[in-house]
C-alpha atoms as a PDB file:
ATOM      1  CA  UNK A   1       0.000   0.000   0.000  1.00  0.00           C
ATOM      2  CA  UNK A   2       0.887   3.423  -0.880  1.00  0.00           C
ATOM      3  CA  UNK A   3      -0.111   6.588  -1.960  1.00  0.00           C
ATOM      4  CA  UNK A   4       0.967   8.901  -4.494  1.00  0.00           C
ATOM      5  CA  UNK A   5       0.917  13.117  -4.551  1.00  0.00           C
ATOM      6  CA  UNK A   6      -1.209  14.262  -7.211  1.00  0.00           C
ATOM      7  CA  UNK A   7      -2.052  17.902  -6.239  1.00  0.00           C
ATOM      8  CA  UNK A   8      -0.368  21.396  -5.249  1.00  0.00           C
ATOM      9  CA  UNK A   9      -3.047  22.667  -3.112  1.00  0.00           C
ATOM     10  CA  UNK A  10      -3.692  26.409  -2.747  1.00  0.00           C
ATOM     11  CA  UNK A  11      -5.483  28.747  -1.006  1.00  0.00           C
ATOM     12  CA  UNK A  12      -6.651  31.926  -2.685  1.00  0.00           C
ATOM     13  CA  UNK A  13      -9.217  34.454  -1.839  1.00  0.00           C
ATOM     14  CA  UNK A  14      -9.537  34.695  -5.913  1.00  0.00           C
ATOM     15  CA  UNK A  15      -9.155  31.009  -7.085  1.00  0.00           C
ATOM     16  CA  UNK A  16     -10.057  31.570 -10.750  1.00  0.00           C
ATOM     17  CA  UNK A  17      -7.395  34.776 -10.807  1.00  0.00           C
ATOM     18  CA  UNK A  18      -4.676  32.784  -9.070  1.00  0.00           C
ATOM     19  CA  UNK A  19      -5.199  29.906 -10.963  1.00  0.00           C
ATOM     20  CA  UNK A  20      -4.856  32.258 -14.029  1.00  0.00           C
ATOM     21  CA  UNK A  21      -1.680  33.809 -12.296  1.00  0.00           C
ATOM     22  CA  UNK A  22       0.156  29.815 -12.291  1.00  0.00           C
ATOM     23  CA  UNK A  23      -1.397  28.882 -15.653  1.00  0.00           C
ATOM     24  CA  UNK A  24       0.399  31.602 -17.246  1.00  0.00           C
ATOM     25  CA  UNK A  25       3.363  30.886 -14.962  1.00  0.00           C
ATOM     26  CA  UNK A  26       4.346  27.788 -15.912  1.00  0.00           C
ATOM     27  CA  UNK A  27       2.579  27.195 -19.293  1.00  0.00           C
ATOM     28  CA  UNK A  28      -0.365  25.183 -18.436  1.00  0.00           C
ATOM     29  CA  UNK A  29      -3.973  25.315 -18.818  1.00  0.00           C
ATOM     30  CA  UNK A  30      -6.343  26.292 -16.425  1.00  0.00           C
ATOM     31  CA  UNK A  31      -9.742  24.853 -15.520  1.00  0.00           C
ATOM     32  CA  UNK A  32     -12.710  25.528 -13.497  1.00  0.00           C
ATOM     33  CA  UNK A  33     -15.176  22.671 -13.401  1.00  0.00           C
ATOM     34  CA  UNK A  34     -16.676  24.121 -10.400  1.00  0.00           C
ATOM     35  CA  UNK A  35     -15.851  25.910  -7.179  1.00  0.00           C
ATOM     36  CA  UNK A  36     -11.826  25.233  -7.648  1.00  0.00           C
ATOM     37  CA  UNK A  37      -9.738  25.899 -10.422  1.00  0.00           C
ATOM     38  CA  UNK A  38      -7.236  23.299 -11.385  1.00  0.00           C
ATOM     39  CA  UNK A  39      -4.162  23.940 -13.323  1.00  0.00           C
ATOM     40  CA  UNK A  40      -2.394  21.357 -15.433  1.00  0.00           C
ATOM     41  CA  UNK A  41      -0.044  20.654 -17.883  1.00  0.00           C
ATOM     42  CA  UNK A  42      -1.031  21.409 -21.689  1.00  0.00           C
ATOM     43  CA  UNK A  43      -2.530  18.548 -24.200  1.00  0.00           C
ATOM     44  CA  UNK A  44      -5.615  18.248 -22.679  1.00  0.00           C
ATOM     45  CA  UNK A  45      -6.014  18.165 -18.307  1.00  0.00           C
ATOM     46  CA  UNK A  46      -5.645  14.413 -17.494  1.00  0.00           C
ATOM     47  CA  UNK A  47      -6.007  13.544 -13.645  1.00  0.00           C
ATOM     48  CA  UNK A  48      -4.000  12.680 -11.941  1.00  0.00           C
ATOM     49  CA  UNK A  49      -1.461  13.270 -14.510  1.00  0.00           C
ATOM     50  CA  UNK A  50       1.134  10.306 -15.055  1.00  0.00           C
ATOM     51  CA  UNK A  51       3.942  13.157 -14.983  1.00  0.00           C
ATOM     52  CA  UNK A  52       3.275  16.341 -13.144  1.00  0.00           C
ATOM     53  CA  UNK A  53       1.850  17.427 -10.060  1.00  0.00           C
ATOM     54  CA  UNK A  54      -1.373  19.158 -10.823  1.00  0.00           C
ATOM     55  CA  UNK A  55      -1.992  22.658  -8.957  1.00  0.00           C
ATOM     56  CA  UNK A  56      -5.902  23.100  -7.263  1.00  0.00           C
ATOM     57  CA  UNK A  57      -6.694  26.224  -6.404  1.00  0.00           C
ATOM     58  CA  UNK A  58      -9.184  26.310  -4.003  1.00  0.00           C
ATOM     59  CA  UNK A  59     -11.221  29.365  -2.820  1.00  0.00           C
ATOM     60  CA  UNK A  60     -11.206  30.636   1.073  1.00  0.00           C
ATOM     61  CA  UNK A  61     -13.502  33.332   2.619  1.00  0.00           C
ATOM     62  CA  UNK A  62     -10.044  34.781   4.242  1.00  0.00           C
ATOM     63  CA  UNK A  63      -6.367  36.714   3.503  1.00  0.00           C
ATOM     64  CA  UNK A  64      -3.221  34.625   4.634  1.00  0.00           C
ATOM     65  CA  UNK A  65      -1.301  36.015   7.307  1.00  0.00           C
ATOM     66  CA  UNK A  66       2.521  37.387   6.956  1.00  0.00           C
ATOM     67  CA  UNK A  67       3.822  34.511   8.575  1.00  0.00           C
ATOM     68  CA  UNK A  68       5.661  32.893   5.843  1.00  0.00           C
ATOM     69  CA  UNK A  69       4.390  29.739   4.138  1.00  0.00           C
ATOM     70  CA  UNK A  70       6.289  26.300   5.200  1.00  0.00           C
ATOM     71  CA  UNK A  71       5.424  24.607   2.179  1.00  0.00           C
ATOM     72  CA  UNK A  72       6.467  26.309  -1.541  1.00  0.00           C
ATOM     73  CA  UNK A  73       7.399  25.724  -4.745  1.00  0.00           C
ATOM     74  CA  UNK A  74      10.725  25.963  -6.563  1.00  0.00           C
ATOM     75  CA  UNK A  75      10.881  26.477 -10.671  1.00  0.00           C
ATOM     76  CA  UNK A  76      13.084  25.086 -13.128  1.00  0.00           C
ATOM     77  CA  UNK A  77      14.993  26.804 -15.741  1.00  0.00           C
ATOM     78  CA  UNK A  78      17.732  25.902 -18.143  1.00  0.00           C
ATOM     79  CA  UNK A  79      19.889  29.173 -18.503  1.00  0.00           C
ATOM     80  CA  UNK A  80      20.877  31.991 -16.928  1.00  0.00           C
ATOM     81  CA  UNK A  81      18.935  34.232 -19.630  1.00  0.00           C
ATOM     82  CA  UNK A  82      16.050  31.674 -19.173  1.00  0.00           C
ATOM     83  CA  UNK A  83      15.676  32.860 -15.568  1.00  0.00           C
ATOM     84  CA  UNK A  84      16.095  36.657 -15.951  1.00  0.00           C
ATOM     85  CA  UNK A  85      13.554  36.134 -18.706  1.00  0.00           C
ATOM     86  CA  UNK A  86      11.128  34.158 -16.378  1.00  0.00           C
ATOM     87  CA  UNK A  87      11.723  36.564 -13.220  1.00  0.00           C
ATOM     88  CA  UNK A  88      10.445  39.294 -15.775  1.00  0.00           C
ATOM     89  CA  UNK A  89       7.561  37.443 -17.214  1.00  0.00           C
ATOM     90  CA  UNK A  90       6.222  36.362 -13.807  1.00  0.00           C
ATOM     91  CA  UNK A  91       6.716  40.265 -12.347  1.00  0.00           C
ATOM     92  CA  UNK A  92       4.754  41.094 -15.750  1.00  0.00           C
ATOM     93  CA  UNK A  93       1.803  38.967 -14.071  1.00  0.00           C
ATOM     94  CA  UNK A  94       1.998  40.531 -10.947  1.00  0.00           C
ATOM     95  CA  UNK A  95       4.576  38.947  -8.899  1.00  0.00           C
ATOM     96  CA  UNK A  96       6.139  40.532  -6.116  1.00  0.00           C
ATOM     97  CA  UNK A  97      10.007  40.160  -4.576  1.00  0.00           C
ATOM     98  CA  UNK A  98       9.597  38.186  -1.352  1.00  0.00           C
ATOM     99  CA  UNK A  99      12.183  38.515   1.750  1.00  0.00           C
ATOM    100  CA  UNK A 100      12.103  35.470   3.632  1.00  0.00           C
ATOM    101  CA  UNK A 101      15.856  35.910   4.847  1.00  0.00           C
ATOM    102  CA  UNK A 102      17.799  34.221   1.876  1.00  0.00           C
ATOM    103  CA  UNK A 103      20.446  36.919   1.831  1.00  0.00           C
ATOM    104  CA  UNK A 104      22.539  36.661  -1.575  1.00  0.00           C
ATOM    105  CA  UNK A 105      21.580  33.597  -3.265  1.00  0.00           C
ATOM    106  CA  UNK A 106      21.620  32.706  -6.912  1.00  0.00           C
ATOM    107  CA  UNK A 107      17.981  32.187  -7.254  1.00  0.00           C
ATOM    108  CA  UNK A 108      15.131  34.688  -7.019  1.00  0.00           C
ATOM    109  CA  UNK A 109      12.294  34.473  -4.573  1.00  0.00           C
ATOM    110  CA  UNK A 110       9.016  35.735  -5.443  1.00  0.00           C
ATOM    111  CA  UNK A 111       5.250  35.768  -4.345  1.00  0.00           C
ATOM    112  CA  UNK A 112       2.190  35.293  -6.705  1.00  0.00           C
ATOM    113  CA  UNK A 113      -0.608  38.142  -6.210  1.00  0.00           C
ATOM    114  CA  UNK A 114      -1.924  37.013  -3.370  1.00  0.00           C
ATOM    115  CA  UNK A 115       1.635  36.342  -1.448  1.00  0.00           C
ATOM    116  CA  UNK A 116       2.781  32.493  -1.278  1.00  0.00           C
ATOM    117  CA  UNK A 117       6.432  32.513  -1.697  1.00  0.00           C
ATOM    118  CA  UNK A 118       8.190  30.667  -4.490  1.00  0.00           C
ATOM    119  CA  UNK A 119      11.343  30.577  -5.848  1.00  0.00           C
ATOM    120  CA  UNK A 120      12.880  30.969  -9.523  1.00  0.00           C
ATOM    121  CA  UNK A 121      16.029  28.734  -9.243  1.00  0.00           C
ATOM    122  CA  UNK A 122      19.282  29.166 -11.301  1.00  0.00           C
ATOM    123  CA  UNK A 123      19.895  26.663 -13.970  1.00  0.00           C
ATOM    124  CA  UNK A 124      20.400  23.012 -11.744  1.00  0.00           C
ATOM    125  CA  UNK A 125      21.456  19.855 -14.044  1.00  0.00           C
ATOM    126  CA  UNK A 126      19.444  18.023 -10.977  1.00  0.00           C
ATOM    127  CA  UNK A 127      16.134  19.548 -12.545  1.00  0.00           C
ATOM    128  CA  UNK A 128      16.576  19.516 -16.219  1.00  0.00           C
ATOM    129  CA  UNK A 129      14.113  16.942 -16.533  1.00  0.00           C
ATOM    130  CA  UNK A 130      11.166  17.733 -14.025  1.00  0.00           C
ATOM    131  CA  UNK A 131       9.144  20.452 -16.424  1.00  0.00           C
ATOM    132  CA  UNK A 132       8.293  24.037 -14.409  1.00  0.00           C
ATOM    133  CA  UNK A 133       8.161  22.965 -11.406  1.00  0.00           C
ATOM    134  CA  UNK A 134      11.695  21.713 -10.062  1.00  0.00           C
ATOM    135  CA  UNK A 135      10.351  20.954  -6.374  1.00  0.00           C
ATOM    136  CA  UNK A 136       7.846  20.890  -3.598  1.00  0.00           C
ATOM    137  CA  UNK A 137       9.423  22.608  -0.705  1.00  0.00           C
ATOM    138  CA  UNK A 138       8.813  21.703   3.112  1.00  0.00           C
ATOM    139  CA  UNK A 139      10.139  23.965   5.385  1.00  0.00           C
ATOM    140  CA  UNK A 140      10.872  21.316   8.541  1.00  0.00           C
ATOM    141  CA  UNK A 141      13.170  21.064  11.763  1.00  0.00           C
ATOM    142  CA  UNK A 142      13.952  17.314  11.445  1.00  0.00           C
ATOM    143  CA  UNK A 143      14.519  16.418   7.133  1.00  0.00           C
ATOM    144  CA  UNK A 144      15.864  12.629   8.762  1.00  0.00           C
ATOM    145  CA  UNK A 145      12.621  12.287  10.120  1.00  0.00           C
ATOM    146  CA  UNK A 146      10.671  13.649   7.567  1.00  0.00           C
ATOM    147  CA  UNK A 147      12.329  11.367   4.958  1.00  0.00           C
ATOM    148  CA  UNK A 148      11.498   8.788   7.563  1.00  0.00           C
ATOM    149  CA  UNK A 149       7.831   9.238   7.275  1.00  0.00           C
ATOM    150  CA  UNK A 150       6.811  10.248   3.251  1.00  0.00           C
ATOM    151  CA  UNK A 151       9.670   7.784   2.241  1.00  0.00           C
ATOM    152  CA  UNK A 152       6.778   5.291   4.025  1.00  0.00           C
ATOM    153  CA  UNK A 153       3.866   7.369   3.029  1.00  0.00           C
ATOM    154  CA  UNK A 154       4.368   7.434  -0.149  1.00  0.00           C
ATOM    155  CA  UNK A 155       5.407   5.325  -3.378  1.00  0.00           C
ATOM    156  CA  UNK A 156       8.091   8.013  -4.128  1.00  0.00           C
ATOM    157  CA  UNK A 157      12.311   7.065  -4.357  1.00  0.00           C
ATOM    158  CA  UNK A 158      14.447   8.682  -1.386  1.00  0.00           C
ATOM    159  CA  UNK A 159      17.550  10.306  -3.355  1.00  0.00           C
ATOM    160  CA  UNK A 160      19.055  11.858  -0.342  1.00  0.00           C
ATOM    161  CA  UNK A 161      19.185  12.465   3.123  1.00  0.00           C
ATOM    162  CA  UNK A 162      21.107  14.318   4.976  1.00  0.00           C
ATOM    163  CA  UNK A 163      20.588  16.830   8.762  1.00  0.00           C
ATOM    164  CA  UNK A 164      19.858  19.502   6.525  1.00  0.00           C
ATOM    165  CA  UNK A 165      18.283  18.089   3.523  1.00  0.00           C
ATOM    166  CA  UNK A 166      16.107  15.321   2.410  1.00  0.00           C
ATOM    167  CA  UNK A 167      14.460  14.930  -1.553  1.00  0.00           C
ATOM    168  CA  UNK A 168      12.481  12.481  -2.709  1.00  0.00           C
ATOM    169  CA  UNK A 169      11.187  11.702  -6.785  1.00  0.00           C
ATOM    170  CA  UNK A 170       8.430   9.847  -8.095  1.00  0.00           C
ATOM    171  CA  UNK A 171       9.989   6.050  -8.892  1.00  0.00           C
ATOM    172  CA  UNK A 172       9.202   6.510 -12.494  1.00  0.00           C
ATOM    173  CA  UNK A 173      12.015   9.587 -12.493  1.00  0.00           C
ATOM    174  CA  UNK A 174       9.268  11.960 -13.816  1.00  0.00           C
ATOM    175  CA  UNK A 175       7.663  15.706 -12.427  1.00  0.00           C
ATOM    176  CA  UNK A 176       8.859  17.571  -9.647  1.00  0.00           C
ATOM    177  CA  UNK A 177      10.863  16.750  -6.164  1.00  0.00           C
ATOM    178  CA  UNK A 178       9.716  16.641  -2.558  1.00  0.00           C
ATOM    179  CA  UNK A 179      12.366  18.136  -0.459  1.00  0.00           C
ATOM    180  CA  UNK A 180      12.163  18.240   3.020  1.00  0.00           C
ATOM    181  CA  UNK A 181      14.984  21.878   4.077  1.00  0.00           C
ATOM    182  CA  UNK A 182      15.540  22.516   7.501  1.00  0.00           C
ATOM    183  CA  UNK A 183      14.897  26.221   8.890  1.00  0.00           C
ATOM    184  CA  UNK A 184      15.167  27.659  12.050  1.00  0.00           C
ATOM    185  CA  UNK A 185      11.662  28.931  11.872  1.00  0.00           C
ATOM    186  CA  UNK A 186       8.763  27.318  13.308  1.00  0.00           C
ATOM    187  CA  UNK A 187       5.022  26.542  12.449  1.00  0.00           C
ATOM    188  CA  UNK A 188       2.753  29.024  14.052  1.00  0.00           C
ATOM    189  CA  UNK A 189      -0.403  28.838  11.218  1.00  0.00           C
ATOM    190  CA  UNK A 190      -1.695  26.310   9.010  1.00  0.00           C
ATOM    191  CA  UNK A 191      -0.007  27.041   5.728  1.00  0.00           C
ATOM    192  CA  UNK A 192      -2.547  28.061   2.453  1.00  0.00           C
ATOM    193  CA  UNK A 193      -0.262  25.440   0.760  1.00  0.00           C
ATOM    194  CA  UNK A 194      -0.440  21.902   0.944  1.00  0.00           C
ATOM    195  CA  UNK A 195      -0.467  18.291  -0.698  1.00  0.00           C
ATOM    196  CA  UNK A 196      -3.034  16.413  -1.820  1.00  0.00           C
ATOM    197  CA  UNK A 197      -2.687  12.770  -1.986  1.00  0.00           C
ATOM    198  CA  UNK A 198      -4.052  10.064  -3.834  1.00  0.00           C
ATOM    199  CA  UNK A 199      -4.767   5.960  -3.161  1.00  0.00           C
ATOM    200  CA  UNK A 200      -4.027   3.823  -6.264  1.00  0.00           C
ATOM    201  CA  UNK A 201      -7.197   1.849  -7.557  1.00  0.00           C
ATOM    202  CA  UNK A 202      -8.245  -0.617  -5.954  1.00  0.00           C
ATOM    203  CA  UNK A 203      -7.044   0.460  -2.434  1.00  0.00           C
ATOM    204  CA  UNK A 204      -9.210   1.663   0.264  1.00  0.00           C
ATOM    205  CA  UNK A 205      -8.609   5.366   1.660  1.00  0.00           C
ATOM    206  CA  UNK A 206      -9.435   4.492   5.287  1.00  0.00           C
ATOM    207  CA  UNK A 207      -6.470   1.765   5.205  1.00  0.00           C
ATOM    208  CA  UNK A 208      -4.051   4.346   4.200  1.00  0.00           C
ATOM    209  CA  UNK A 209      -5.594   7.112   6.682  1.00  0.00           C
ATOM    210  CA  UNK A 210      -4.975   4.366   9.506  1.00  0.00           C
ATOM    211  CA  UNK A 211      -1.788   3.403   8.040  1.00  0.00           C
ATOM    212  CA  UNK A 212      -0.434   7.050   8.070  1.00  0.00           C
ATOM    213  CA  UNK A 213      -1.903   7.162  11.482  1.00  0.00           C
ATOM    214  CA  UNK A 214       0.578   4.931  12.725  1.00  0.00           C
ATOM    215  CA  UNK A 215       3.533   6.574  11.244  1.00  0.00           C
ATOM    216  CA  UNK A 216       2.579   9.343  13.045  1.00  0.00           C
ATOM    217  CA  UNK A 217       0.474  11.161  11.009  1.00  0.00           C
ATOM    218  CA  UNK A 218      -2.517  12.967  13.384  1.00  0.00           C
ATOM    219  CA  UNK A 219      -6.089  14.029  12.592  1.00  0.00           C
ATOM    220  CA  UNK A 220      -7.205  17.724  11.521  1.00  0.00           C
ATOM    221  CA  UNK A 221      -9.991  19.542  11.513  1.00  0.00           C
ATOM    222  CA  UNK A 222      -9.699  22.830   9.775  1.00  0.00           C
ATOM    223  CA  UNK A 223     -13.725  23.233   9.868  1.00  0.00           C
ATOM    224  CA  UNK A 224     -13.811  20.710   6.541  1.00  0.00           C
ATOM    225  CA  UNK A 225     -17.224  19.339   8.137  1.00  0.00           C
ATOM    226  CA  UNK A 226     -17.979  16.393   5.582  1.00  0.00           C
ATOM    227  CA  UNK A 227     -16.183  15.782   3.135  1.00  0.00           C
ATOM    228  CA  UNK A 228     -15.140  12.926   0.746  1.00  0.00           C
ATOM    229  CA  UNK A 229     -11.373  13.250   1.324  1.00  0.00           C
ATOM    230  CA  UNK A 230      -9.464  13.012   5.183  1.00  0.00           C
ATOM    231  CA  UNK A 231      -7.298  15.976   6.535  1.00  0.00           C
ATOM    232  CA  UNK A 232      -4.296  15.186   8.029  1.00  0.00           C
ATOM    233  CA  UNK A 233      -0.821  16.594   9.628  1.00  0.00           C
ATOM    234  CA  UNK A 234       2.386  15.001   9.415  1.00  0.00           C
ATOM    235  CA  UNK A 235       4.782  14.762  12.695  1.00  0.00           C
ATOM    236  CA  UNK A 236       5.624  18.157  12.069  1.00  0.00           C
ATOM    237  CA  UNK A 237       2.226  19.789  11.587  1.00  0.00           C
ATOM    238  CA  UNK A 238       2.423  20.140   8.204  1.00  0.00           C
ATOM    239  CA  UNK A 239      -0.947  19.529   6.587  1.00  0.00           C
ATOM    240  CA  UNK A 240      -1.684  17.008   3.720  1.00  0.00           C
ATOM    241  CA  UNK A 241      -5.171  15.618   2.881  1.00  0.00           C
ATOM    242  CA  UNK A 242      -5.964  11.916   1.508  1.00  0.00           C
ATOM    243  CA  UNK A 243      -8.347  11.956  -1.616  1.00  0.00           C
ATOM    244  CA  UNK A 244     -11.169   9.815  -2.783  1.00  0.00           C
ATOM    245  CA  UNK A 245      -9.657   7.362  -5.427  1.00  0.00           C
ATOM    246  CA  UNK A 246     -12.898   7.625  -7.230  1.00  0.00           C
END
């Protein structure tokens, strides 16, 4: 048993505009079949794509706070004049230079319209192959442990683990990393940014909820009343939620 991520999940107080914000961002396509707006890859929205994750923007009746966002994303590019181009493209659609303390670093960090932090990475050879997005971010105090626990959560590859570091890549060597970075910062609010995971067919979503329970994974209720999917935290508070595999 395992699950796989399948969704960037994002908070927005305009979902459709957002969603329009990272469509244009990362040359996809967005969609709104209904209250969210998904964002996907080109050719045609297939979910859960085989290759990328897919980004759901969902609409909330309230702002985010300043307290930074634990969980981000990191994009790709493939030269120096690639980034200075995207930097400029993504200003264009209204992003705004974020200072989250990176001091001089050779990527740029930015926030979309409505302020979740992302960053536009120099040229890596690790990421030539992932599309847009390069990584998922976590922001943690323990990557060991964190490997510990989605290296069991999920059907993903560990590539690396170290005190400060941990990544992880889907096992078919496609889409975007989950990297686990240690900070000295701390959660103090949920984060409007968050995974959403899906059970393969065939397995049963209350298995893996009480399967994730016991690797230390704890209930949440962030006033979801009934729904078809299960909130959850990991060991470090960091929310993730458990789909329907319908």
């Amino acid at each position: 048993m395992a699950l796989r991520p399948v969704m960037v999940n994002i908070k927005a107080l305009d979902a459709p505009a957002i969603g329009r914000f990272w469509a244009e961002a990362l040359g996809w396509t967005a969609y709104s079949a209904g209250v969210t707006t998904y964002v996907g890859p080109p050719g045609g929205l297939v979910w859960p794509d085989p290759v990328a994750l897919g980004i759901d923007v969902v609409p909330v009746p309230g702002p985010g706070t300043a307290a930074k966002n634990r969980v981000h994303l990191d994009l790709a590019t493939t030269s120096a004049a690639h980034r200075t181009e995207l930097v400029e493209r993504l200003r264009g659609l209204g992003a705004t230079p974020a200072h989250v303390g990176q001091g001089a670093v050779p990527w740029t960090v930015l926030a979309d319209p409505e302020g979740n932090e992302f960053c536009v990475l120099e040229p890596r050879e690790t990421y030539r192959d992932t599309g847009p997005v390069a990584a998922v971010v976590v922001d943690c105090a323990d990557p060991r442990a964190m490997a510990a626990f989605w290296g069991e959560a999920l059907d993903w590859t560990v590539h690396e683990v170290t005190d400060g570091h941990a990544s992880m890549r889907s096992a078919r060597g496609t889409g975007p990393y989950l990297e686990f970075l240690r900070t000295p910062d701390v959660k103090t609010v949920p984060d409007r940014v968050h995974l959403d995971l899906l059970p393969y067919p065939g397995d049963d979503r209350a298995a893996e909820v009480a399967r994730l329970r016991a690797l230390g994974a704890t209930g949440l209720d962030i006033g979801q009343g009934d729904v078809p999917w299960t909130c959850l935290a990991d060991p470090e508070g960091h929310e993730f939620c458990v789909l329907a595999p319908s």
